[in-house]
Protein backbone atom coordinates (compact mmCIF):
# COMPACT_ATOMS: atom_id res chain seq x y z
CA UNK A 1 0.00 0.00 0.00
CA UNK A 2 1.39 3.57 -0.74
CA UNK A 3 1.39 5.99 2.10
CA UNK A 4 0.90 9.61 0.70
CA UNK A 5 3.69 12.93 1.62
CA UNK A 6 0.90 14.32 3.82
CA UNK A 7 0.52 11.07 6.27
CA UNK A 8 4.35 9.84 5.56
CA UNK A 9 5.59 13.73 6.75
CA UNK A 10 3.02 16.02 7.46
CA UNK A 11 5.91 18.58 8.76
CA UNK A 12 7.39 18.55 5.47
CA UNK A 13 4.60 18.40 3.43
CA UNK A 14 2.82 20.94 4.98
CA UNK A 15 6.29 22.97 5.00
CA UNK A 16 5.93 22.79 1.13
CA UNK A 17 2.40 23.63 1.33
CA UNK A 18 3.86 26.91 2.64
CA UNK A 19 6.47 27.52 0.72
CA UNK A 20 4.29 26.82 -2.66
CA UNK A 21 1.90 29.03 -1.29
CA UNK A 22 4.18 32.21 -0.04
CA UNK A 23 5.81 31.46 -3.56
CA UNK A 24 2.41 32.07 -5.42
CA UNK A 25 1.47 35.06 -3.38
CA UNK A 26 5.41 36.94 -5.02
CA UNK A 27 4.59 35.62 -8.37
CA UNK A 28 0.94 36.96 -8.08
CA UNK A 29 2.29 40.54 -7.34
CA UNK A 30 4.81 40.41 -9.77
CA UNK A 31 2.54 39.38 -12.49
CA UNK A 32 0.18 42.68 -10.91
CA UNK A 33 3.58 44.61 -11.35
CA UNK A 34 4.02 43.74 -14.97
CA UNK A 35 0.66 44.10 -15.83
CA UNK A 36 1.01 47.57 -14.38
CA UNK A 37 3.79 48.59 -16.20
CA UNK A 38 2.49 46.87 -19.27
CA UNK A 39 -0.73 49.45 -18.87
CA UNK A 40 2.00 52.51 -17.98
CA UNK A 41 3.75 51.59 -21.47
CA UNK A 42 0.59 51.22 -23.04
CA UNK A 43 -0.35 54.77 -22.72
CA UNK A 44 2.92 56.41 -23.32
CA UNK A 45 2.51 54.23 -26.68
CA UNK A 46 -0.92 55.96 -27.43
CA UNK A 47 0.53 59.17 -26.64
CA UNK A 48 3.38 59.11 -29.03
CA UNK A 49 1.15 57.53 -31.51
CA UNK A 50 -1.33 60.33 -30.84
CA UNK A 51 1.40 63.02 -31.34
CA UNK A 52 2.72 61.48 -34.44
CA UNK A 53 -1.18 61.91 -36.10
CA UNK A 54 -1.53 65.30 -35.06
CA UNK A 55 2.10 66.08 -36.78
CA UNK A 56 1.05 64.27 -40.12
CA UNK A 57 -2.37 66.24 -40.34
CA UNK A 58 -0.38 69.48 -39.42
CA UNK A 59 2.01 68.78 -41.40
CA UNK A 60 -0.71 68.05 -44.97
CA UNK A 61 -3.11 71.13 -43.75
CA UNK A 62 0.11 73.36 -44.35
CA UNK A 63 2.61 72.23 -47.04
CA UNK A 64 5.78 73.47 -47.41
CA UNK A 65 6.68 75.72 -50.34
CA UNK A 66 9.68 74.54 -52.93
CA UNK A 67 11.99 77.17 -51.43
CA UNK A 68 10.83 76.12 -47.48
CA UNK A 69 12.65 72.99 -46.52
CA UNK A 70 10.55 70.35 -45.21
């Protein structure tokens, strides 16, 4: 008959328990960390983007003349 980890060495097993745990709970806020800066990037992203529109249709609504360099 096989004895499971929990009734061979509760101690260690639920030591492990722990550990797995506590290590979920640092993974968990890193992930919320990434996904933070992930959002942060995001909107620096639109931003540029945003800026880079705004230059094209300035740049159409007024073009330059063949003496003006562009």
């Amino acid at each position: 008959m096989v004895i499971p980890p929990f009734r061979e060495n509760p101690v260690a097993f639920a030591a492990t328990v722990e550990a797995l745990t506590n290590k979920a709970a640092e993974l968990e806020t890193r992930v919320n960390e990434i996904h933070q800066a992930l959002a942060e990037i995001n909107e620096q992203m639109q931003s540029v983007s945003d800026a880079l529109h705004r230059l094209a249709r300035s740049a159409a609504a007024s073009p330059a003349t063949e003496d003006e360099p562009r």
